[in-house]
Structure formats: C-alpha cells, structure tokens
Protein backbone atom coordinates (compact mmCIF):
# COMPACT_ATOMS: atom_id res chain seq x y z
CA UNK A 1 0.71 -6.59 16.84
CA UNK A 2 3.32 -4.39 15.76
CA UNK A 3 4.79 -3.34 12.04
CA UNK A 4 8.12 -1.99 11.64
CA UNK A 5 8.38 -0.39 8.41
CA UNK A 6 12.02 0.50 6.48
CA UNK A 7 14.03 0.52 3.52
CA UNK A 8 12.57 4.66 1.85
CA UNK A 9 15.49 6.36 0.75
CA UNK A 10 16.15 9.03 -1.87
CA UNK A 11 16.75 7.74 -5.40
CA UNK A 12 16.76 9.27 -8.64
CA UNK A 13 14.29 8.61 -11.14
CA UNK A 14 14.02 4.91 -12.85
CA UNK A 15 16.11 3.55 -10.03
CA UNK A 16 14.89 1.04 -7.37
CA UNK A 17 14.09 0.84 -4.10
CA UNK A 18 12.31 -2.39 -1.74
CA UNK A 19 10.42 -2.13 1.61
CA UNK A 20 9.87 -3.92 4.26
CA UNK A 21 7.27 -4.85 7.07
CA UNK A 22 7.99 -6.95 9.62
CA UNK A 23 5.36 -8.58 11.76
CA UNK A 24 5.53 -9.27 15.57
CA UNK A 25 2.99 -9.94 18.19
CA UNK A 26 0.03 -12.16 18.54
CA UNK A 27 -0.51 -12.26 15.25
CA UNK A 28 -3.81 -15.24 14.19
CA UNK A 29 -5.21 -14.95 10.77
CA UNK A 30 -4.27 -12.43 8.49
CA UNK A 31 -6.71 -11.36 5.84
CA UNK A 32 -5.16 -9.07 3.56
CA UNK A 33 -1.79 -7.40 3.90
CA UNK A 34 -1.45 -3.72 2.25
CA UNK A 35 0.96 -0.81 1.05
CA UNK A 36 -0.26 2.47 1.15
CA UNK A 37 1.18 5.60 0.37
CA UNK A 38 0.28 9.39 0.82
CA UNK A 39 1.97 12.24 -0.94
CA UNK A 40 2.27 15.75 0.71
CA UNK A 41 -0.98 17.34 0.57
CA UNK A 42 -2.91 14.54 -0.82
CA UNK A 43 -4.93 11.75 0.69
CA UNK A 44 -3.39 8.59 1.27
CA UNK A 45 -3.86 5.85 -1.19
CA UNK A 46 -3.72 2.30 -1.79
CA UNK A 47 -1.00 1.27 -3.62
CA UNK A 48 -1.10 -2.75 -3.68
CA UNK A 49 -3.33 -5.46 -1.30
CA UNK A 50 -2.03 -9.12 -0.92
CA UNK A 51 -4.26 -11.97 -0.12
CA UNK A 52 -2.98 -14.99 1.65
CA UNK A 53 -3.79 -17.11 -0.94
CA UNK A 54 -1.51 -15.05 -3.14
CA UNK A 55 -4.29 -12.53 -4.80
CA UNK A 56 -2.17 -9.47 -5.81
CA UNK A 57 -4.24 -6.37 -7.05
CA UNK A 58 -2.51 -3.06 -7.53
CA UNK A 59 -3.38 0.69 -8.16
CA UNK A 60 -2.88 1.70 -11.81
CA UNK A 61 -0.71 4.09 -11.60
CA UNK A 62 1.61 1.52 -10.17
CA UNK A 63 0.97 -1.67 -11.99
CA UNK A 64 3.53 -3.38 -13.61
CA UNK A 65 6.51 -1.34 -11.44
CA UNK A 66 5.67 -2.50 -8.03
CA UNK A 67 5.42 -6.16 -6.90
CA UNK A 68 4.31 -6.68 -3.47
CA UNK A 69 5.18 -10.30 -1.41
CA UNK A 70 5.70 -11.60 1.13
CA UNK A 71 8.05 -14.38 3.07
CA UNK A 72 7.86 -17.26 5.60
CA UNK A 73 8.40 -15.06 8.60
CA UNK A 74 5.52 -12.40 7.24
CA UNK A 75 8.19 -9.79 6.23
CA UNK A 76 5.60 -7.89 3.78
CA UNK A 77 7.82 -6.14 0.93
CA UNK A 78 6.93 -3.61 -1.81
CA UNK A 79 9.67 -3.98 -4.94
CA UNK A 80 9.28 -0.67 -6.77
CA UNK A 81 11.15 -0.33 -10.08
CA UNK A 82 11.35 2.66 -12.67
CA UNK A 83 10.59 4.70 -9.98
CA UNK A 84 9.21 8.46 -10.85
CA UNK A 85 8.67 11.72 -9.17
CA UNK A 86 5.48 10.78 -8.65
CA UNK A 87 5.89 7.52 -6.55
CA UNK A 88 7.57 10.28 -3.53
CA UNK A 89 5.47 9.74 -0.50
CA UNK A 90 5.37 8.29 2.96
CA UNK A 91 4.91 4.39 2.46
CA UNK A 92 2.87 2.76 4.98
CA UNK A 93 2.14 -1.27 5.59
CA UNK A 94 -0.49 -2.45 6.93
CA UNK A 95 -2.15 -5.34 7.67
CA UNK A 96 -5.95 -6.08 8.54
CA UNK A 97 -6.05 -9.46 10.88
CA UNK A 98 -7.27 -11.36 13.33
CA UNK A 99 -4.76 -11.51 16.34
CA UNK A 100 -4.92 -14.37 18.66
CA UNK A 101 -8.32 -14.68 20.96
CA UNK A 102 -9.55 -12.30 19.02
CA UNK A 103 -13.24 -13.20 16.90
CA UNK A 104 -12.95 -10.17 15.09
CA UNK A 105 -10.21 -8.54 12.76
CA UNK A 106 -8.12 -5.45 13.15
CA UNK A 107 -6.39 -3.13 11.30
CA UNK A 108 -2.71 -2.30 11.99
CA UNK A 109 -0.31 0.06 10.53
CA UNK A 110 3.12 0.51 10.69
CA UNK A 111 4.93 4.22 10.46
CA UNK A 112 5.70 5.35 7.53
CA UNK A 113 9.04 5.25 5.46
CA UNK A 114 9.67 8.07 3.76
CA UNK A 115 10.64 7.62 -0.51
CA UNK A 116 11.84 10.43 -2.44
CA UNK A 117 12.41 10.20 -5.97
CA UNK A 118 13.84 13.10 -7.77
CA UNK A 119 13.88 13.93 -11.61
C-alpha cells in the first residue's frame, strides 16, 4: 500500500489550504484513516482520525478549522481554514488497514507535505 501525500504550500495567516492522500495497492479493510502533523522540534501529533463509518474526532487545537474526508476512490483530504502560525508543520496521512490476505492490520504513512503559514 502506498500514500502519496500533496497540496502544503505557504500561505499567510487565515487563508486556506486542502491536502490530499491518495491510496494505491492492495488495499482490504481500512480501519481508521489519519492526519498527523509534527512541527520543528516537537513531537508529531494527531491532528484528525476518520472512521469508515464516518466518525470524525479532531485535536482541539484544530477543531472547528479543519475538516477531514474522504471520497469514492479513498483520496483522504484535510480542509484547513483560518489557518495560523501555529498550524506550520510537516502533514502526514496515514492510514491503519488491513491489506488484502492479510488477518492482521497495518499502519501506513505517506511523506510528509510541508505547510507554512506565516503571520
């Protein structure tokens, strides 16, 4: 299984930006599907997990700016509004799944995008 990550740019601050994760590979049943982020010198945290039955949670410091979905082809996308200094990190996807023939699940990541906002 592979994730392909994009769409990080520089923006200023309270502008927008979307990412995307798309899916290849044996992919079977997919269990949760998650955006992650980690700043310079920080550890890298969860920013928003969705379920395939449509479950959305979402870190705090995030909630009600970012919306994460998905479509029919299992493009995974992170809509971040009002972004802030702050939000500037790598942004990883990743999703935890069980690929075909396989009785257990994995985790797989894609590379990061990079997302700079400046003041």
């Amino acid at each position: 299984v592979q994730l392909q990550a994009s769409g990080g740019g520089l923006v200023q601050s309270g502008w927008s930006l979307r990412l995307s994760c798309a899916a290849s590979g044996s992919i079977g049943v997919i269990v949760a599907m998650r955006w992650y982020r980690q700043a310079p010198g920080k550890e890298r945290e969860l920013v928003a997990t969705l379920t395939p039955g449509g479950t959305t949670t979402y870190a705090g410091s995030v909630k009600g700016r970012f919306t994460i979905s998905r479509d029919v082809k299992n493009t995974l996308y992170l809509q971040m509004n009002s972004l802030k200094p702050e939000d500037t990190a790598d942004y990883y996807c990743n999703e935890y799944l069980y690929t075909m023939g396989t009785p257990y699940p994995e985790d797989f990541w894609g590379k990061g995008t990079q997302v700079t906002v400046s003041s």
